[in-house]
N, C-alpha and C. Protein backbone atom coordinates (compact mmCIF):
# COMPACT_ATOMS: atom_id res chain seq x y z
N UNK A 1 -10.84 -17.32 -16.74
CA UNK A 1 -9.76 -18.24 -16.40
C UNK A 1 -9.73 -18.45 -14.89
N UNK A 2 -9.67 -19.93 -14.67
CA UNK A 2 -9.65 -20.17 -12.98
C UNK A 2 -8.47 -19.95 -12.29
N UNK A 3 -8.14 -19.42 -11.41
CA UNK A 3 -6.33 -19.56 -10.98
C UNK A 3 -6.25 -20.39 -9.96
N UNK A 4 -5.67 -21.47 -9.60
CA UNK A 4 -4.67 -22.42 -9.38
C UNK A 4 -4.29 -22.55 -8.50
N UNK A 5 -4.00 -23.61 -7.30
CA UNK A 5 -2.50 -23.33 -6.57
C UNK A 5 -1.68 -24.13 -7.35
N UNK A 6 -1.81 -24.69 -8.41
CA UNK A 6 -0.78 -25.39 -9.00
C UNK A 6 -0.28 -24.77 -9.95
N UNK A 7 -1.27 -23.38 -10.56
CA UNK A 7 -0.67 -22.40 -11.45
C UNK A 7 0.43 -21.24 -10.51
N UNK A 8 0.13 -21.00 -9.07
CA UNK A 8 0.58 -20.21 -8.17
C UNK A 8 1.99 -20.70 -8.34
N UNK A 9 2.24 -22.16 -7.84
CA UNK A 9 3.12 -22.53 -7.31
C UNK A 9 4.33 -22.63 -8.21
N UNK A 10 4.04 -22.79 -9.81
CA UNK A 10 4.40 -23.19 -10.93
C UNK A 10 5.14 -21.72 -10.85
N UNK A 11 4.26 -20.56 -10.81
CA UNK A 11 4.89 -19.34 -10.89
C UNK A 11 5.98 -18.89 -10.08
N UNK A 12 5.31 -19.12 -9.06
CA UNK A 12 6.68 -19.57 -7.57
C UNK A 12 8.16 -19.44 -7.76
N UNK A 13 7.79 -21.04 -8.13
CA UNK A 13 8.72 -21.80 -8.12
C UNK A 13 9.95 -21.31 -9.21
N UNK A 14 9.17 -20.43 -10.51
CA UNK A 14 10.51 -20.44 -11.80
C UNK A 14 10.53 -18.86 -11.57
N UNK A 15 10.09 -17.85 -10.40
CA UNK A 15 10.56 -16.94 -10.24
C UNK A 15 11.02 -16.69 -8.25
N UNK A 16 10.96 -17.65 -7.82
CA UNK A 16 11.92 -17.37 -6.49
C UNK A 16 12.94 -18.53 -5.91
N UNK A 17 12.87 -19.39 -7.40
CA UNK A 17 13.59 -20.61 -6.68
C UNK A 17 13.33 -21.13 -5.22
N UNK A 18 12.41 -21.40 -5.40
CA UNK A 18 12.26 -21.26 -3.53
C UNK A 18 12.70 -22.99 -3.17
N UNK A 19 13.23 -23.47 -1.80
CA UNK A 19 13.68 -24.86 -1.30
C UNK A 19 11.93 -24.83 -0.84
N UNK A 20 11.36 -24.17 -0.48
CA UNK A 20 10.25 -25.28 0.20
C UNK A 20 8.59 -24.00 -0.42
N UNK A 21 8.09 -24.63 -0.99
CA UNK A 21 6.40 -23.74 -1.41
C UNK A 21 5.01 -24.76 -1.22
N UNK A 22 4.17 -23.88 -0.51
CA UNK A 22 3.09 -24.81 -0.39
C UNK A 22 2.03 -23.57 -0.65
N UNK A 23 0.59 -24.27 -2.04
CA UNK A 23 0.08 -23.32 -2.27
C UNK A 23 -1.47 -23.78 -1.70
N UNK A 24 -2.24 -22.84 -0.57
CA UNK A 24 -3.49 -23.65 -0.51
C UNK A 24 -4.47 -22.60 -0.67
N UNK A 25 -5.62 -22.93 -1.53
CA UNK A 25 -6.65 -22.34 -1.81
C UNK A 25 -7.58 -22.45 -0.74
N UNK A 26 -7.86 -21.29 -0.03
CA UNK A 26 -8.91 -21.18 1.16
C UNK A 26 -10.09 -20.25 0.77
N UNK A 27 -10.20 -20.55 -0.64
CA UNK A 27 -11.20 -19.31 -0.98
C UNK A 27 -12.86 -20.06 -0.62
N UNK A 28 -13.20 -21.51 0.06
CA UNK A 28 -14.39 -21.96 -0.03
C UNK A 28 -14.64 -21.72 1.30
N UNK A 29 -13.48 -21.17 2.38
CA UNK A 29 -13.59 -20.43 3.75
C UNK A 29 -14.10 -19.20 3.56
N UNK A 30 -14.14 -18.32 2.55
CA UNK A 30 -14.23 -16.71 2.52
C UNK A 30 -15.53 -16.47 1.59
N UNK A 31 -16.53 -17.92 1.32
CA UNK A 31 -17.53 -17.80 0.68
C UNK A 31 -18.34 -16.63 1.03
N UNK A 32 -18.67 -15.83 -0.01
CA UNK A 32 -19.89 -14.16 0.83
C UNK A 32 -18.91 -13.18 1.23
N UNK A 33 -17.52 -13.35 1.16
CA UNK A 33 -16.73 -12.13 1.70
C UNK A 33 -16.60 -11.64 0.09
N UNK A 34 -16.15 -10.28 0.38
CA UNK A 34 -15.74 -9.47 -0.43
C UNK A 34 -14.82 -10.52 -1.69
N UNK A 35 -14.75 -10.03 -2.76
CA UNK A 35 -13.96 -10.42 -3.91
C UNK A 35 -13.90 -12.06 -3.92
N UNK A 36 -14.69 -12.63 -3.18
CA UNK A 36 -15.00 -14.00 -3.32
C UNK A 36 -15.84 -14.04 -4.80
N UNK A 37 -15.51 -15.21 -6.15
CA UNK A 37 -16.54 -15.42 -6.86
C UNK A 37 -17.73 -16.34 -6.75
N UNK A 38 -17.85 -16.68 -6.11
CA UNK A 38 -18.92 -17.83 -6.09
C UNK A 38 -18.87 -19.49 -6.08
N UNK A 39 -17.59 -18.96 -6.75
CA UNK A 39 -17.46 -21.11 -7.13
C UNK A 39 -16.55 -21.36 -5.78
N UNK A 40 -16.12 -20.73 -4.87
CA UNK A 40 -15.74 -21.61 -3.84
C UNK A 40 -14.00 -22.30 -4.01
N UNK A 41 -13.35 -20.99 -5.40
CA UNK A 41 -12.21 -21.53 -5.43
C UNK A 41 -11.50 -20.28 -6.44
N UNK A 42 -10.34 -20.28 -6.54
CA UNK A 42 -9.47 -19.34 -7.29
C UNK A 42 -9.29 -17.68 -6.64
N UNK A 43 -10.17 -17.80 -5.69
CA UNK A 43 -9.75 -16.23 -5.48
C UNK A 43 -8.84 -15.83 -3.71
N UNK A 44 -9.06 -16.86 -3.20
CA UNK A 44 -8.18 -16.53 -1.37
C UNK A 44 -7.14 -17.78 -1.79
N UNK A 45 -6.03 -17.44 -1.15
CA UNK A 45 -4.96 -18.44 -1.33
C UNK A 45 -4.40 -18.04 -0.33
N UNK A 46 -3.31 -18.98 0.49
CA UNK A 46 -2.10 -19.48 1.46
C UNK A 46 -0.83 -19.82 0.56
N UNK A 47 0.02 -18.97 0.91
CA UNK A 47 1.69 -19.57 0.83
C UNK A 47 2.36 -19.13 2.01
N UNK A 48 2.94 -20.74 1.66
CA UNK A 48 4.10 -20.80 2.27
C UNK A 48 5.04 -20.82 2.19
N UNK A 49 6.52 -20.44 1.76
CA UNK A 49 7.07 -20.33 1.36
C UNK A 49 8.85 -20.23 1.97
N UNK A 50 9.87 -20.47 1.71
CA UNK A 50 11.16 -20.36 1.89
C UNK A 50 12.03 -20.32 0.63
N UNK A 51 12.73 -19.44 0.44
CA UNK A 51 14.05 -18.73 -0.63
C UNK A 51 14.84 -18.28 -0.27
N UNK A 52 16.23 -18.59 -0.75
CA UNK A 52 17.49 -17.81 -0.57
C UNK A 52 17.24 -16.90 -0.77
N UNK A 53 16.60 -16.23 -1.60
CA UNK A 53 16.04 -14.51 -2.14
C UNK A 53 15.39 -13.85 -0.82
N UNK A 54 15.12 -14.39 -0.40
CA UNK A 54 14.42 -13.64 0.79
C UNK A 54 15.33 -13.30 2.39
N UNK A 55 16.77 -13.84 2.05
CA UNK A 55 17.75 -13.50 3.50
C UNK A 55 18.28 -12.18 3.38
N UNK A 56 18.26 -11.84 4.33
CA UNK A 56 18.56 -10.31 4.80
C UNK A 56 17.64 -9.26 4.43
N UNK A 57 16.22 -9.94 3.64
CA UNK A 57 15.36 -8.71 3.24
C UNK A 57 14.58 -8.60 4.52
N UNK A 58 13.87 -7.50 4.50
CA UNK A 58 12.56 -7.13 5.39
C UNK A 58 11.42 -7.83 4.90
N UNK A 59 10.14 -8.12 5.92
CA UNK A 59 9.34 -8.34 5.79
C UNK A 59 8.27 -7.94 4.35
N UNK A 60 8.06 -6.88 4.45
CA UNK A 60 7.82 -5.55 3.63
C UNK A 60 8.45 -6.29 2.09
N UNK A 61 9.43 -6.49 2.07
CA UNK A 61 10.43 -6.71 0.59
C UNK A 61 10.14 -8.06 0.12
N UNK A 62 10.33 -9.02 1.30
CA UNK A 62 10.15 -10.50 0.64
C UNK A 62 8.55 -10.51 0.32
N UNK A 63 7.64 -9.92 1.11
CA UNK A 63 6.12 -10.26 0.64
C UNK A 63 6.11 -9.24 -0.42
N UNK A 64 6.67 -8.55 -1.27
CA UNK A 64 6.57 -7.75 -2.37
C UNK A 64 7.29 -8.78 -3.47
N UNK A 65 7.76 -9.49 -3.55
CA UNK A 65 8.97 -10.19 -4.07
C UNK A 65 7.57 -11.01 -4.40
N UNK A 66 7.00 -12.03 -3.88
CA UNK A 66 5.98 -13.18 -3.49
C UNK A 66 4.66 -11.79 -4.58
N UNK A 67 4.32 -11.02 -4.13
CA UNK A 67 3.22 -10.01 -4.71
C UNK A 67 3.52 -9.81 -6.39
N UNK A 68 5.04 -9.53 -6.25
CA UNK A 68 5.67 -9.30 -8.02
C UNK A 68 5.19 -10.37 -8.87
N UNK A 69 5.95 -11.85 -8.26
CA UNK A 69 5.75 -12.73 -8.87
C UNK A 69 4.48 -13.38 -9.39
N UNK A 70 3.13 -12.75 -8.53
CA UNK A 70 2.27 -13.37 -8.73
C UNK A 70 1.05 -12.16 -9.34
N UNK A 71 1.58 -11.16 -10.04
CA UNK A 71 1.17 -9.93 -10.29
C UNK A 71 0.06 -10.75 -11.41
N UNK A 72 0.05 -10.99 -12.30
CA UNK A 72 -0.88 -11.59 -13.45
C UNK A 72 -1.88 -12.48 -13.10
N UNK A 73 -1.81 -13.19 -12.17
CA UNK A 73 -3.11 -13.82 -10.90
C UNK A 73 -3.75 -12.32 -10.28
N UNK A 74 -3.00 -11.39 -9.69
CA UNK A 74 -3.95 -10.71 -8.79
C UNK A 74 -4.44 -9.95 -9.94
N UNK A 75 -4.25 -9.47 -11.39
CA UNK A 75 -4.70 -8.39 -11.93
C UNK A 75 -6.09 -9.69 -12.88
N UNK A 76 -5.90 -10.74 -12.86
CA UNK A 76 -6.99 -11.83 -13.02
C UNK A 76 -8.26 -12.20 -11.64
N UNK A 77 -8.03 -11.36 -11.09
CA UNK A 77 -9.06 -11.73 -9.52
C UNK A 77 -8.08 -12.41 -8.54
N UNK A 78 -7.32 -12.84 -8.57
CA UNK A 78 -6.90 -13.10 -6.88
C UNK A 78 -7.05 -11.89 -6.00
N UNK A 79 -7.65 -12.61 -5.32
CA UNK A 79 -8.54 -11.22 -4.25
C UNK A 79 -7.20 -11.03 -3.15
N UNK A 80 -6.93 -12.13 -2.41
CA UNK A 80 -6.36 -12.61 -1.13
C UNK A 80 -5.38 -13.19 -1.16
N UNK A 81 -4.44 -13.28 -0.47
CA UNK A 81 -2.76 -13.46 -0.46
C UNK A 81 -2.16 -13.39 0.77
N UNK A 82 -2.68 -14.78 1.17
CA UNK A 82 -1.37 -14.58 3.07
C UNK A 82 -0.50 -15.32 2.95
N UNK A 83 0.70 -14.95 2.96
CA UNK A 83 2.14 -15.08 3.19
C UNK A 83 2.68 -15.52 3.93
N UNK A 84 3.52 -16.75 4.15
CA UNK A 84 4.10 -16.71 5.34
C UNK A 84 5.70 -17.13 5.03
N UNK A 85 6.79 -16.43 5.18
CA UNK A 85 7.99 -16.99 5.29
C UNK A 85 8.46 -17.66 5.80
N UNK A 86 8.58 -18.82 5.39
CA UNK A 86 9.88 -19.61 6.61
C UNK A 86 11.37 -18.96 6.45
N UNK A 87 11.55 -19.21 7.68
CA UNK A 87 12.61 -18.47 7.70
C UNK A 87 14.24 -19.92 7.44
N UNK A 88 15.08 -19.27 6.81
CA UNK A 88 16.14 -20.21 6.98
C UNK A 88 17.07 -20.02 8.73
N UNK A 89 17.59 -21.69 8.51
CA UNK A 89 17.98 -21.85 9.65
C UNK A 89 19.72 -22.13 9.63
């Protein structure tokens, strides 16, 4: 099974409610690195992300929150997972 940023985001979205998610697959940058498969897609990903769920947590908590949600991708090969919170204003 291939994973997605549109399967990522889908997941996202109906477990952090998030106001703003952007999912980008950078796995055809990490071609030859470790836990890369070959095809140049499904395994390094980018989010971006903003949720009410994530105010007043730590760093540490909201990227565990983002890790929970997307637990059934990483135990399928998602190798890679960078995070970035926006923060509310």
């Amino acid at each position: 099974m291939t994973i997605t940023a549109q399967a990522l985001t889908q997941k996202l979205q109906a477990r952090l409610n998030p106001e703003f998610v952007e999912v980008l697959d950078e796995s055809a940058a990490h071609a030859g690195h470790a836990g890369a498969n070959g095809t140049g897609f499904g395994t390094h990903f980018r989010v971006r992300i903003q949720s009410a769920l994530f105010i007043g947590k730590s760093r540490v908590a909201r990227h565990r929150l983002v890790y929970d949600a997307l637990q059934e991708y990483i135990d399928q090969g998602l190798h890679a997972l960078a995070i970035e919170v926006i923060e509310h204003t």
